[in-house]
PDB file of N, CA and C in Angstrom:
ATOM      1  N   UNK A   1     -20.098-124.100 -84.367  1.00  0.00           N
ATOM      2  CA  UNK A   1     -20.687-123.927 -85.695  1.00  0.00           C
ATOM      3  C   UNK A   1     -19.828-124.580 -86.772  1.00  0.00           C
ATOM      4  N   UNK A   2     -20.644-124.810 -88.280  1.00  0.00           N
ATOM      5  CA  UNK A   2     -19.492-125.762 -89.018  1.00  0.00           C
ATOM      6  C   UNK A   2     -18.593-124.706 -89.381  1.00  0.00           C
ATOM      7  N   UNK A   3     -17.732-125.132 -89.685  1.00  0.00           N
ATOM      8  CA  UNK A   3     -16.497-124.490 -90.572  1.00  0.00           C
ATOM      9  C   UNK A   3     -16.414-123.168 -89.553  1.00  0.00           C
ATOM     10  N   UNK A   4     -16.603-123.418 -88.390  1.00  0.00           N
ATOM     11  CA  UNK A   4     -15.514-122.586 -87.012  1.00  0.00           C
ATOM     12  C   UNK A   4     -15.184-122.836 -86.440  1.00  0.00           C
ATOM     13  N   UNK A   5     -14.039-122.088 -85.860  1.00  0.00           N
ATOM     14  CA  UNK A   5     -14.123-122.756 -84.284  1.00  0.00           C
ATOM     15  C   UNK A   5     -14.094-121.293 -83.424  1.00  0.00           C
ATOM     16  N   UNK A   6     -14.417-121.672 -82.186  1.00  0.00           N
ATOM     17  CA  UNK A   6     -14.676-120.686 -81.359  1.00  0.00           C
ATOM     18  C   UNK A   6     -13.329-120.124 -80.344  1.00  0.00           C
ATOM     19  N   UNK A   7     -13.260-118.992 -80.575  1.00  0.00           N
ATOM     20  CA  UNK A   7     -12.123-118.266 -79.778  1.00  0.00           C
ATOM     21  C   UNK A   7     -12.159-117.679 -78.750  1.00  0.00           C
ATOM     22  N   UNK A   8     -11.540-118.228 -77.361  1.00  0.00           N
ATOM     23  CA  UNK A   8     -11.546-117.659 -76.013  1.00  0.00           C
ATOM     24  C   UNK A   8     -10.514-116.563 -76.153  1.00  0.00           C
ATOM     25  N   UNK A   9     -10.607-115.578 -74.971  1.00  0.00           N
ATOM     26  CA  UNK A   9      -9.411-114.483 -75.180  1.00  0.00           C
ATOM     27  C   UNK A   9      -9.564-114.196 -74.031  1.00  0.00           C
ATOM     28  N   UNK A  10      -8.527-113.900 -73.126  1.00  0.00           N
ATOM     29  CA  UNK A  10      -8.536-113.216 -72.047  1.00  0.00           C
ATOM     30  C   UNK A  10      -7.428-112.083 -72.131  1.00  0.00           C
ATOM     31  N   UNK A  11      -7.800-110.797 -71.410  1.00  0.00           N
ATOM     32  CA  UNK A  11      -6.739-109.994 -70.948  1.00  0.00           C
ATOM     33  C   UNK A  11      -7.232-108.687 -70.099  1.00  0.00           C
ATOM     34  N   UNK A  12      -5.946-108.111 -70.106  1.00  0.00           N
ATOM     35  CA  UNK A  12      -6.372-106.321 -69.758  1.00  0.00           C
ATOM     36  C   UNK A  12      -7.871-105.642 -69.698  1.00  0.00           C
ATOM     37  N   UNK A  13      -8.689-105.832 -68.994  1.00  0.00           N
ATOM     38  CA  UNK A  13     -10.384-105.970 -69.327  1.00  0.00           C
ATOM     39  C   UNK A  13     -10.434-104.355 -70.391  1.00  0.00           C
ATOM     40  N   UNK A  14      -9.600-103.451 -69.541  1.00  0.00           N
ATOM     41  CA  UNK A  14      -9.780-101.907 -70.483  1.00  0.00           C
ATOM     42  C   UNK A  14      -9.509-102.433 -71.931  1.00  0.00           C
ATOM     43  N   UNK A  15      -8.767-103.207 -72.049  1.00  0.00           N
ATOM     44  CA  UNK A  15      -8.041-103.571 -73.668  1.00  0.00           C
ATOM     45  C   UNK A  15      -9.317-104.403 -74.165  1.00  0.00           C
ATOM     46  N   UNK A  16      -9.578-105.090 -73.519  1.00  0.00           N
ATOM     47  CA  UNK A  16     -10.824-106.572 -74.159  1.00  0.00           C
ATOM     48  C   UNK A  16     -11.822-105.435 -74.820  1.00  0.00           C
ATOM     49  N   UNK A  17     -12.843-104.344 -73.368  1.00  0.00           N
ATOM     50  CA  UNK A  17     -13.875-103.739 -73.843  1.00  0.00           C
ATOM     51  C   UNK A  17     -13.408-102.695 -75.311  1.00  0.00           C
ATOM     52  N   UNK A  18     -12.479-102.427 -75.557  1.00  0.00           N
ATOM     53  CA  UNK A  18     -12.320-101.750 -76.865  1.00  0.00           C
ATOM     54  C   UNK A  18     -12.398-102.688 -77.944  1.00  0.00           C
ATOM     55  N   UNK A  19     -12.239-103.634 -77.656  1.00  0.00           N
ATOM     56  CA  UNK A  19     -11.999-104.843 -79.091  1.00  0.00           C
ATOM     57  C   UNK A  19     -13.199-105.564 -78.875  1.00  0.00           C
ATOM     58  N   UNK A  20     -14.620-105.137 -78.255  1.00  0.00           N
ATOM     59  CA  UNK A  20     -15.468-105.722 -78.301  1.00  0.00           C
ATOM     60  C   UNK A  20     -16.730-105.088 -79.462  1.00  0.00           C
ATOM     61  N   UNK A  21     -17.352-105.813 -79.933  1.00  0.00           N
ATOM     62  CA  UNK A  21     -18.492-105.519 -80.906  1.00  0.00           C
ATOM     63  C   UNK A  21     -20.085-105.500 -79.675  1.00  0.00           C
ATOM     64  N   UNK A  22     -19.881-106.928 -79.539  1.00  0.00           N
ATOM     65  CA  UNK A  22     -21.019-107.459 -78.693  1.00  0.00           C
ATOM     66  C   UNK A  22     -20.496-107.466 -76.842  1.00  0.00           C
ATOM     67  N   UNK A  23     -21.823-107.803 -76.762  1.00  0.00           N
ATOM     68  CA  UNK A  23     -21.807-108.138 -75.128  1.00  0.00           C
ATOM     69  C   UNK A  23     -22.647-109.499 -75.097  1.00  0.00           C
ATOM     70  N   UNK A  24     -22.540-110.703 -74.266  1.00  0.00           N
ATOM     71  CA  UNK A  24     -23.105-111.992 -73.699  1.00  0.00           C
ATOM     72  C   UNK A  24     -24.179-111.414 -73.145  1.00  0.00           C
ATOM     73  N   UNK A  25     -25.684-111.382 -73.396  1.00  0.00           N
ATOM     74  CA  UNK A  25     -26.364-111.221 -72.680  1.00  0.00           C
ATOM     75  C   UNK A  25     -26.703-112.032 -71.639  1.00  0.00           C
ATOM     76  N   UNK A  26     -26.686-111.679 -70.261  1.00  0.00           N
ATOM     77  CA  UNK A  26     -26.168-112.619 -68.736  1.00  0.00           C
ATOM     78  C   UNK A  26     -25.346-113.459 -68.616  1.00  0.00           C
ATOM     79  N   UNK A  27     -24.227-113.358 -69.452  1.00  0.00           N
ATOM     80  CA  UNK A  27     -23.260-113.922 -69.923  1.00  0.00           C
ATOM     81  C   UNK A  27     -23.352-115.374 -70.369  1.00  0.00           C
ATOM     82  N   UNK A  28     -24.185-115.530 -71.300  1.00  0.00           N
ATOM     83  CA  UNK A  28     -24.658-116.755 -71.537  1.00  0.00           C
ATOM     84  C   UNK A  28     -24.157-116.682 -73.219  1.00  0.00           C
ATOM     85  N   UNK A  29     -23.065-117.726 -73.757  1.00  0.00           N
ATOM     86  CA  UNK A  29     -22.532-117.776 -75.015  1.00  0.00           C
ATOM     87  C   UNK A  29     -23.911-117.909 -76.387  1.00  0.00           C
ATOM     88  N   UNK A  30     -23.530-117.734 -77.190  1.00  0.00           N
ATOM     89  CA  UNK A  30     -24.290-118.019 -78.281  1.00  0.00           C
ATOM     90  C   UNK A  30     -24.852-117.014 -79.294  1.00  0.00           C
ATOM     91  N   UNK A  31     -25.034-116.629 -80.199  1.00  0.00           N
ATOM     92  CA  UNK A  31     -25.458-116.039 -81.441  1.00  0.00           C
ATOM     93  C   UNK A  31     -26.737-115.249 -80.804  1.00  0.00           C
ATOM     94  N   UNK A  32     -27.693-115.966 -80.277  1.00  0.00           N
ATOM     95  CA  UNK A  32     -29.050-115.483 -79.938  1.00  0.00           C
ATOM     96  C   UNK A  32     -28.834-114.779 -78.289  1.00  0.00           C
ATOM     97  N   UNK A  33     -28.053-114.576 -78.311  1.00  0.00           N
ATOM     98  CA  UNK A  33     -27.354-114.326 -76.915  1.00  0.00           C
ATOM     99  C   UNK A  33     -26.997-113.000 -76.752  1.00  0.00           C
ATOM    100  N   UNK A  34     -26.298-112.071 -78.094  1.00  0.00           N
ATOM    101  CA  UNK A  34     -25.284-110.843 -78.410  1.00  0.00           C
ATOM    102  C   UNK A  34     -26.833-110.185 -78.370  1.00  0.00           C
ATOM    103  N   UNK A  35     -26.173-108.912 -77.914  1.00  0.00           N
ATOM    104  CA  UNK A  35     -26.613-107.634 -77.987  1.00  0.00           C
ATOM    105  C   UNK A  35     -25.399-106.477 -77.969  1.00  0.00           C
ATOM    106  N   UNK A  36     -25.347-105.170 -78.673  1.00  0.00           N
ATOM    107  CA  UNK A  36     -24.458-104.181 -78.880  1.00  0.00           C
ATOM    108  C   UNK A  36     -23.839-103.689 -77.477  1.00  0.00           C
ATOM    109  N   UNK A  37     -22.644-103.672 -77.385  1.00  0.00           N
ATOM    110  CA  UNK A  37     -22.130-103.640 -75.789  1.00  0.00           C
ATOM    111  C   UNK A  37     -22.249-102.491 -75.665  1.00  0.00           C
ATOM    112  N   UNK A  38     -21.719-102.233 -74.241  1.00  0.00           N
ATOM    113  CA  UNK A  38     -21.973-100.929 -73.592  1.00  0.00           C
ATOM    114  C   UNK A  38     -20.680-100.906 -72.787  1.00  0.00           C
ATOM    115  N   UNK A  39     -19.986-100.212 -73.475  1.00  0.00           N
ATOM    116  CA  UNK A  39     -18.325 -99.771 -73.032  1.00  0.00           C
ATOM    117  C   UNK A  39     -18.615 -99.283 -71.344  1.00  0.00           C
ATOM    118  N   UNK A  40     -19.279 -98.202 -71.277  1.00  0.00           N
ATOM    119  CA  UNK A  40     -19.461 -97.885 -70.060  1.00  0.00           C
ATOM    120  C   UNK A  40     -20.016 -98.534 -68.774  1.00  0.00           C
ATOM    121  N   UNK A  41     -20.654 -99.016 -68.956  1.00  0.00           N
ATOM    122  CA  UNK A  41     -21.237-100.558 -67.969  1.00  0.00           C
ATOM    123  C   UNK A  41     -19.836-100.965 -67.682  1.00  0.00           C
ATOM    124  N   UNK A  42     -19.287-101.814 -68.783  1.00  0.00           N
ATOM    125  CA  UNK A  42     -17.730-102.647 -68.723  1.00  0.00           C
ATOM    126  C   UNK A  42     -16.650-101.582 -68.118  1.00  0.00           C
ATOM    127  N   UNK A  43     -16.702-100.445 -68.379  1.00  0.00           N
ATOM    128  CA  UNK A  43     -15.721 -99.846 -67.732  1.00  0.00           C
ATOM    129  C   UNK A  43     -16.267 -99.190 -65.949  1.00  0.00           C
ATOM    130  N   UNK A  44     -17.383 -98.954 -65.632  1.00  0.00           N
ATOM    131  CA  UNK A  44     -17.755 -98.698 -64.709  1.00  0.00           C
ATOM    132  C   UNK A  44     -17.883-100.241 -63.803  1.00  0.00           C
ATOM    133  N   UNK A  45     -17.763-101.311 -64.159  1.00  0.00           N
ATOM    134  CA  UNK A  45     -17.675-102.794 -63.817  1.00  0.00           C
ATOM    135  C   UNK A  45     -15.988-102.677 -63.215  1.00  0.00           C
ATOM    136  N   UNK A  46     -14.674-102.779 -63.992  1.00  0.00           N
ATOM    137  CA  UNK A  46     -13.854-102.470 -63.651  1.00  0.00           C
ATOM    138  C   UNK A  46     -13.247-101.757 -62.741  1.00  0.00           C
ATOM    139  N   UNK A  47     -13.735-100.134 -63.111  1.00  0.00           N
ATOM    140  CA  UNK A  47     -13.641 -99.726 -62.150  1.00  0.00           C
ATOM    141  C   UNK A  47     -13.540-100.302 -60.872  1.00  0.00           C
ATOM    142  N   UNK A  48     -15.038-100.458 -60.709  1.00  0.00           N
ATOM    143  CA  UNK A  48     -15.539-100.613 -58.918  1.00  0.00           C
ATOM    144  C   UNK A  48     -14.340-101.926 -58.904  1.00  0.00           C
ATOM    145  N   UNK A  49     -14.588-103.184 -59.102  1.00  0.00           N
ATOM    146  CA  UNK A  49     -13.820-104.526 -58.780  1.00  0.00           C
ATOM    147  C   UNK A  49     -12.662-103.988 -58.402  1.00  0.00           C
ATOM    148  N   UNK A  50     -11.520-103.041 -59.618  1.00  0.00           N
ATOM    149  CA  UNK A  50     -10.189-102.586 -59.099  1.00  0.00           C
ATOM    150  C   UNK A  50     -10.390-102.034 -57.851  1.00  0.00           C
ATOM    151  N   UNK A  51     -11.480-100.944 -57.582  1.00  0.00           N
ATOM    152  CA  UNK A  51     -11.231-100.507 -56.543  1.00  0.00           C
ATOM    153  C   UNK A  51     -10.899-100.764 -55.054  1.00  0.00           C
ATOM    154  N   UNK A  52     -11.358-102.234 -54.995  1.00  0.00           N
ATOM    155  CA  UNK A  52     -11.324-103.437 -53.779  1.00  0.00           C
ATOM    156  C   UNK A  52     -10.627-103.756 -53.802  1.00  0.00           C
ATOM    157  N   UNK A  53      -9.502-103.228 -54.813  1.00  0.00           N
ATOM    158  CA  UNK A  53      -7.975-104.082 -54.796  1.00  0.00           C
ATOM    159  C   UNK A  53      -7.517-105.458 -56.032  1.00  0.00           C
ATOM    160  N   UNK A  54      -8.767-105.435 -56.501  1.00  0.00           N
ATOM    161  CA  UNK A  54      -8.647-106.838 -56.647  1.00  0.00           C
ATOM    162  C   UNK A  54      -8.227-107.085 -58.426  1.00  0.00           C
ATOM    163  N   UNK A  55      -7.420-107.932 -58.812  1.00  0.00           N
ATOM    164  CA  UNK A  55      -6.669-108.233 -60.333  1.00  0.00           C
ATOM    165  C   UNK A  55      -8.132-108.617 -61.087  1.00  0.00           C
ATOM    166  N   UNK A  56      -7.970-107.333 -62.411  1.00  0.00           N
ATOM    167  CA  UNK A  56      -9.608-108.385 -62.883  1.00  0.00           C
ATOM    168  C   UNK A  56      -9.061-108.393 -64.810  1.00  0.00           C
ATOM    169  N   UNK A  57      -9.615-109.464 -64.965  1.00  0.00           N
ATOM    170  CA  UNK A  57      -9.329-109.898 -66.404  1.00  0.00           C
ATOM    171  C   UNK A  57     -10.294-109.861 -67.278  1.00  0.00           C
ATOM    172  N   UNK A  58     -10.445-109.491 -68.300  1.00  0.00           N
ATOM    173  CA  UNK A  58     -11.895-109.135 -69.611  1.00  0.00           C
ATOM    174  C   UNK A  58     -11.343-111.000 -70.078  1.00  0.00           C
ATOM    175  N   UNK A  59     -12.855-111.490 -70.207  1.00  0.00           N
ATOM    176  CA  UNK A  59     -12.919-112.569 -70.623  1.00  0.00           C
ATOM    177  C   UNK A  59     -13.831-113.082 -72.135  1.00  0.00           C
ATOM    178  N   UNK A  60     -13.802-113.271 -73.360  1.00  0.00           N
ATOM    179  CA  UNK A  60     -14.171-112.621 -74.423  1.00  0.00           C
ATOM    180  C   UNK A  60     -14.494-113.483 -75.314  1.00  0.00           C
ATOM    181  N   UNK A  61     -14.857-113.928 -75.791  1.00  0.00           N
ATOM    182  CA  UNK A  61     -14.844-115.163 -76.952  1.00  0.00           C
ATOM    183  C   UNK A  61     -15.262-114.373 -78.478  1.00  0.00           C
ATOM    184  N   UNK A  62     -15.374-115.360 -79.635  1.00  0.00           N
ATOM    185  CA  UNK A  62     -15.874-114.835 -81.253  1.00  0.00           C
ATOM    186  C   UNK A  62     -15.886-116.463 -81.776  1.00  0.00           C
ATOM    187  N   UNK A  63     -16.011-116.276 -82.813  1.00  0.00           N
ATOM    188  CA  UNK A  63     -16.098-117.535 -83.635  1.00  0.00           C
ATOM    189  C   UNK A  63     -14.828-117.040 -84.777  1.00  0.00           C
ATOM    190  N   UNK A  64     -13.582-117.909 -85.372  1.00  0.00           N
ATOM    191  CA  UNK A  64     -13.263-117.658 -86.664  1.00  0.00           C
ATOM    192  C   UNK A  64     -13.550-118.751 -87.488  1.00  0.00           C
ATOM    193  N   UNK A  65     -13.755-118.027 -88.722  1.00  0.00           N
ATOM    194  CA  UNK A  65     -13.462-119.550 -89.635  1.00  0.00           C
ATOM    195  C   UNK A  65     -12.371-120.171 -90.051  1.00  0.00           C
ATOM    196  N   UNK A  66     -12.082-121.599 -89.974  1.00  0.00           N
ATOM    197  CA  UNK A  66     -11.278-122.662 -89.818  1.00  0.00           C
ATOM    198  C   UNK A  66     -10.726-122.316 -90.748  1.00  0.00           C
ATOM    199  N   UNK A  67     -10.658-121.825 -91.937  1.00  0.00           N
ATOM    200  CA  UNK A  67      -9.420-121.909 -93.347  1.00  0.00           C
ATOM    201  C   UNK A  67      -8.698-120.542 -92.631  1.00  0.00           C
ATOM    202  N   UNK A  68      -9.216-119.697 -91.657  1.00  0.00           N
ATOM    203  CA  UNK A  68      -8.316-118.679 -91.134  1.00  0.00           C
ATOM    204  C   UNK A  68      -7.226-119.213 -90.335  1.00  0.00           C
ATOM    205  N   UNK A  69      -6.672-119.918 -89.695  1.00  0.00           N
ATOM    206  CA  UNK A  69      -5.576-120.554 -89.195  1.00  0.00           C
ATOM    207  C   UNK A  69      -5.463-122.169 -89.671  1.00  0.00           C
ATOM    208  N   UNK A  70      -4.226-122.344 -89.577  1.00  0.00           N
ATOM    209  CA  UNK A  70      -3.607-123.780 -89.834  1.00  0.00           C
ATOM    210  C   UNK A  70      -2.698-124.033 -88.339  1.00  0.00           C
ATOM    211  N   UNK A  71      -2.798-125.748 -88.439  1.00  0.00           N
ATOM    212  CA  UNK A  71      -2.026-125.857 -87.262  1.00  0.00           C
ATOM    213  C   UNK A  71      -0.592-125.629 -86.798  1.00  0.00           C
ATOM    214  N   UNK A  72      -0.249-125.112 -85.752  1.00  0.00           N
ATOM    215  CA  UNK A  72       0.644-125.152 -85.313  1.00  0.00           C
ATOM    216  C   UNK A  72       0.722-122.853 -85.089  1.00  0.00           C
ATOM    217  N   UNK A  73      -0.094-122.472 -86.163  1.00  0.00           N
ATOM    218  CA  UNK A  73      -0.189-121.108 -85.306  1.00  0.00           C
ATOM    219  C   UNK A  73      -0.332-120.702 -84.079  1.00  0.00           C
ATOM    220  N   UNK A  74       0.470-119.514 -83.849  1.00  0.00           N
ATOM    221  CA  UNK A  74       0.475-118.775 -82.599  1.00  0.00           C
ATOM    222  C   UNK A  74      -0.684-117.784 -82.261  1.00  0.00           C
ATOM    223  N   UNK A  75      -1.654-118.034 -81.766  1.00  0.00           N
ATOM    224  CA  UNK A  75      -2.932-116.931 -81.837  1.00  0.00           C
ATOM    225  C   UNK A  75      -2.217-115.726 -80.574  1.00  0.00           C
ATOM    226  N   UNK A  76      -1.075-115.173 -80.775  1.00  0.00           N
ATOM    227  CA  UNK A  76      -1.022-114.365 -79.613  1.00  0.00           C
ATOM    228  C   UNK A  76      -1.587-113.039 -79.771  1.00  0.00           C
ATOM    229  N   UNK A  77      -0.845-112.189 -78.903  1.00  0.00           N
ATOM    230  CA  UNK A  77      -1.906-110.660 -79.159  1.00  0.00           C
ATOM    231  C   UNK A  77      -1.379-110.132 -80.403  1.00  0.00           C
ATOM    232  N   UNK A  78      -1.079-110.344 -81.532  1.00  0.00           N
ATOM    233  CA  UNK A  78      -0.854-110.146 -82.943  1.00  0.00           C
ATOM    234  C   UNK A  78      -1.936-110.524 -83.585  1.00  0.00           C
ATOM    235  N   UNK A  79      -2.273-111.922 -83.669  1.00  0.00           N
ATOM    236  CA  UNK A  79      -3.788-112.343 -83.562  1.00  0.00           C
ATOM    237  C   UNK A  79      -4.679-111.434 -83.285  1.00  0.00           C
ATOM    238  N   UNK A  80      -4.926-111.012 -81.947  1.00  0.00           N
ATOM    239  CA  UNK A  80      -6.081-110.410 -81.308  1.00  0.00           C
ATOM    240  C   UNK A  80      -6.302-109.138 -81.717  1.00  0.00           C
ATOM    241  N   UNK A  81      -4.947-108.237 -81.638  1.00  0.00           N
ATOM    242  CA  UNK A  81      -5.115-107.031 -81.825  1.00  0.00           C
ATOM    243  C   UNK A  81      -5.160-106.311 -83.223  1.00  0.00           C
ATOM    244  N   UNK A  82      -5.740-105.393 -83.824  1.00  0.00           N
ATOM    245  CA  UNK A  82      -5.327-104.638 -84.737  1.00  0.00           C
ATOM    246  C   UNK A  82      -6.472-105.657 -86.206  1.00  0.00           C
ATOM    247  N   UNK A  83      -7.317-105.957 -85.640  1.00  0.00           N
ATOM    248  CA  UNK A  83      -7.995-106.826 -86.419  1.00  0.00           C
ATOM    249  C   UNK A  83      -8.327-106.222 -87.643  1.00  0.00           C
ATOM    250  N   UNK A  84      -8.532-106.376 -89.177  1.00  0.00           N
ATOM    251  CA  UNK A  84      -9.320-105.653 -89.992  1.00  0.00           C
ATOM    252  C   UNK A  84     -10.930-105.502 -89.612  1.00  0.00           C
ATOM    253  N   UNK A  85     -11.165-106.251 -88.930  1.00  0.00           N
ATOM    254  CA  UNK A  85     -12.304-105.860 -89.022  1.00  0.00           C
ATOM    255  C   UNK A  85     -13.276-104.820 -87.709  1.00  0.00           C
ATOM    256  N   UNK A  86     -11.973-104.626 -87.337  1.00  0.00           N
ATOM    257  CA  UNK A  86     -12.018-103.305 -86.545  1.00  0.00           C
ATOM    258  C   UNK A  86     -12.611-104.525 -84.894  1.00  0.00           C
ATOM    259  N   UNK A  87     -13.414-103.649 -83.949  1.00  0.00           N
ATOM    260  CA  UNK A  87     -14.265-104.322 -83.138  1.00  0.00           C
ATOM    261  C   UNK A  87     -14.668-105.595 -83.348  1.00  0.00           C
ATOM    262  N   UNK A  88     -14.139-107.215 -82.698  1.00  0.00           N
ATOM    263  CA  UNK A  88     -14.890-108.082 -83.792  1.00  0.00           C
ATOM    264  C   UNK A  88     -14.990-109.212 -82.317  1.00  0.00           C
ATOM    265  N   UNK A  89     -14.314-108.995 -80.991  1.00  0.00           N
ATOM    266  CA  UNK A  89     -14.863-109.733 -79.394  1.00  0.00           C
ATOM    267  C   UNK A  89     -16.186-109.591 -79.170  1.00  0.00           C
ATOM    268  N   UNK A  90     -16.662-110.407 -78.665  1.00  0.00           N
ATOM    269  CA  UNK A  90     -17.717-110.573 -77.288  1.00  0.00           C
ATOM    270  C   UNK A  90     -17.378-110.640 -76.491  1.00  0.00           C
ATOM    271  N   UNK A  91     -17.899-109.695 -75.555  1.00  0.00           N
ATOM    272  CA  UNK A  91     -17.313-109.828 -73.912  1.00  0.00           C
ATOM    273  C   UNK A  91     -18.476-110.872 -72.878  1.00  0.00           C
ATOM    274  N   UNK A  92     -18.059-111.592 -73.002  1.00  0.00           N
ATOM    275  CA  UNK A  92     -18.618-112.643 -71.743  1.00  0.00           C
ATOM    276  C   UNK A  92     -18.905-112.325 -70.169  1.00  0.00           C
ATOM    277  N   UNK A  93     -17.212-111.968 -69.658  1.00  0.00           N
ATOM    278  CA  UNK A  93     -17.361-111.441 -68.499  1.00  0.00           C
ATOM    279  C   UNK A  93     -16.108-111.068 -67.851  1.00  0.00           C
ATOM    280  N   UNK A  94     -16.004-110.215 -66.522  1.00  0.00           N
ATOM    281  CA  UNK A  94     -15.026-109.827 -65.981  1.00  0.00           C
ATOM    282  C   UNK A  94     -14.636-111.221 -64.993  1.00  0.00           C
ATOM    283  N   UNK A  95     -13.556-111.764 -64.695  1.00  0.00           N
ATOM    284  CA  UNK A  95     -12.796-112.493 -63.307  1.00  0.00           C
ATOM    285  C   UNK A  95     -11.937-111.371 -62.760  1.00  0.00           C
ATOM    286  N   UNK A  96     -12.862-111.368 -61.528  1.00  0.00           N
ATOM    287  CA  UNK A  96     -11.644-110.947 -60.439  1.00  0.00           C
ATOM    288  C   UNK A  96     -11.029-111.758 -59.282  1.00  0.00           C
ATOM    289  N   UNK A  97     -10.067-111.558 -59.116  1.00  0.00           N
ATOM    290  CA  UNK A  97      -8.940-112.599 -58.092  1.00  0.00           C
ATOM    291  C   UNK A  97      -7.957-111.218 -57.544  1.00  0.00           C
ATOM    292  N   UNK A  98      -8.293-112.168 -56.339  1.00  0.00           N
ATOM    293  CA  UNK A  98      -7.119-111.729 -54.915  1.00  0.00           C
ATOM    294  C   UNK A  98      -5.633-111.474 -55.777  1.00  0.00           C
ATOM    295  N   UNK A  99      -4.709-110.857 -55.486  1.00  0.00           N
ATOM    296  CA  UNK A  99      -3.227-111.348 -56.131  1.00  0.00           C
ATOM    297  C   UNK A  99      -2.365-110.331 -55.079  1.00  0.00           C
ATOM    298  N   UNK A 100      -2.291-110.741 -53.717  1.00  0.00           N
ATOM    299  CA  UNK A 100      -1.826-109.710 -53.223  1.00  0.00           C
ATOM    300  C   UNK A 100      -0.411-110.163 -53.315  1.00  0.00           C
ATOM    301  N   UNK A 101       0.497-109.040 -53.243  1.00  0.00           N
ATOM    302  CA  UNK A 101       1.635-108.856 -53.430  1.00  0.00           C
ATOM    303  C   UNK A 101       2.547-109.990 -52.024  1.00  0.00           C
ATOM    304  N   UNK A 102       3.293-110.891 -53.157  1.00  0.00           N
ATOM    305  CA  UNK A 102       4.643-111.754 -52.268  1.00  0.00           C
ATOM    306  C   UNK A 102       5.215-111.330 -50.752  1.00  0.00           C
ATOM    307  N   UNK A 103       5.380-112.057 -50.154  1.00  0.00           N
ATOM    308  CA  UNK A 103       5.771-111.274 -48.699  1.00  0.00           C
ATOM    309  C   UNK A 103       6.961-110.652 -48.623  1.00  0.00           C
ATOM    310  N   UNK A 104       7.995-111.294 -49.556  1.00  0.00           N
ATOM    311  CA  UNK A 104       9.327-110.644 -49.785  1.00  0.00           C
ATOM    312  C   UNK A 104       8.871-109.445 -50.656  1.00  0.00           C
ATOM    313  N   UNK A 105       7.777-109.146 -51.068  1.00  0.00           N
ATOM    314  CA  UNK A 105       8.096-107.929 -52.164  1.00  0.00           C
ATOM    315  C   UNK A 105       7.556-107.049 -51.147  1.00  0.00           C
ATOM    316  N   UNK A 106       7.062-107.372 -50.091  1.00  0.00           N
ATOM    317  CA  UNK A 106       6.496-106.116 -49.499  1.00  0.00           C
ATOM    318  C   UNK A 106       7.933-105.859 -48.812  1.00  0.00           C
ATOM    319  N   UNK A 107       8.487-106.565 -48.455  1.00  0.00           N
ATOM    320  CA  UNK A 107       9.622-106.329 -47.873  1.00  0.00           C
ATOM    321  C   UNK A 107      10.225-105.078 -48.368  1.00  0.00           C
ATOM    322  N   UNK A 108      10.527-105.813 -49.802  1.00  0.00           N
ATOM    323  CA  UNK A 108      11.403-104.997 -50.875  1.00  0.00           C
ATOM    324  C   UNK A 108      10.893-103.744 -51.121  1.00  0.00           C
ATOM    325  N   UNK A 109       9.648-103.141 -51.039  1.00  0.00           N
ATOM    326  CA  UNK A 109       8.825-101.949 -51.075  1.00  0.00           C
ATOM    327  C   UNK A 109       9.324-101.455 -49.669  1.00  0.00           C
ATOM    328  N   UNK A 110       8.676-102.012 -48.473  1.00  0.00           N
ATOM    329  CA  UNK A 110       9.457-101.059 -47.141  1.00  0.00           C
ATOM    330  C   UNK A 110      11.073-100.361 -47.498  1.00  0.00           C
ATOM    331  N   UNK A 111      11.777-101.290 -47.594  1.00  0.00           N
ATOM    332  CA  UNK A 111      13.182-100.958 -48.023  1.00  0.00           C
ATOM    333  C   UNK A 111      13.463 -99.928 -49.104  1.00  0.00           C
ATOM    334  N   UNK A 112      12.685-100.021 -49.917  1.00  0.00           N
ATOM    335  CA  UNK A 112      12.869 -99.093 -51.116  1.00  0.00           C
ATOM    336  C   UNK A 112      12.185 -97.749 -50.566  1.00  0.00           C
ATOM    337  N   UNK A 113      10.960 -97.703 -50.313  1.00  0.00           N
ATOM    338  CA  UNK A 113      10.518 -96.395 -49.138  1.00  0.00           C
ATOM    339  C   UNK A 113      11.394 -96.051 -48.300  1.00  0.00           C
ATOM    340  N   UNK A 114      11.893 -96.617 -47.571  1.00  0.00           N
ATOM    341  CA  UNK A 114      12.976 -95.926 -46.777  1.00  0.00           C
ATOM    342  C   UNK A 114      14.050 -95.906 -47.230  1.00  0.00           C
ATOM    343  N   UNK A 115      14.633 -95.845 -48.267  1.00  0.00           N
ATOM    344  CA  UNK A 115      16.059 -95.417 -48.791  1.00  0.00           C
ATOM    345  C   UNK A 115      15.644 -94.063 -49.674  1.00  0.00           C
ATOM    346  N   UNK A 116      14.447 -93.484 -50.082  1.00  0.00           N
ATOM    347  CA  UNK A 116      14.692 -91.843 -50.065  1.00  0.00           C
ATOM    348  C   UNK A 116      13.989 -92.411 -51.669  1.00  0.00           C
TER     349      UNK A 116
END
């Protein structure tokens, strides 16, 4: 859109769905797209995925307007969080990925279990 640009965000999916306003309807981007999210869907989504084990990330976009940053800013979670305008993400969608634990760390877990 003119005079925006559009903001990706990924993180903590429990953290994303609180900082969300909207939801992607079929996760398809765009204005004509939002409808009012549903925390519980997104958190009952989570749920289950964690439950398989598996690392899952809230994936989120918004639009800001361009006189709101200049170059060379840091958009980190200072940026993201604590917004004035309270709720102001779209949640797009959850990624989940495999991330099973290093072979030396399982190691390091046996070892640590058996020392008490």
């Amino acid at each position: 859109p003119d005079g925006k640009y559009v903001c990706f965000v990924k993180g903590a999916p429990d953290r994303m769905v609180k900082l969300c306003k909207y939801q992607a309807k079929g996760g398809v981007a765009g204005d004509e797209n939002l409808e009012d999210i549903n925390e519980n869907y997104w958190i009952e989504q989570i749920a289950i995925l964690s439950s398989h084990g598996l690392r899952v990330l809230g994936l989120c976009r918004t639009t800001i307007d361009k006189d709101s940053v200049k170059a060379g800013d840091q958009l980190g979670p200072e940026f993201v969080n604590g917004r004035p305008e309270g709720k102001w993400l779209t949640m797009v969608g959850l990624c989940a990925i495999m991330d099973p634990p290093r072979p030396e760390c399982v190691q390091a877990i046996k070892e640590a279990r058996g020392a008490g």
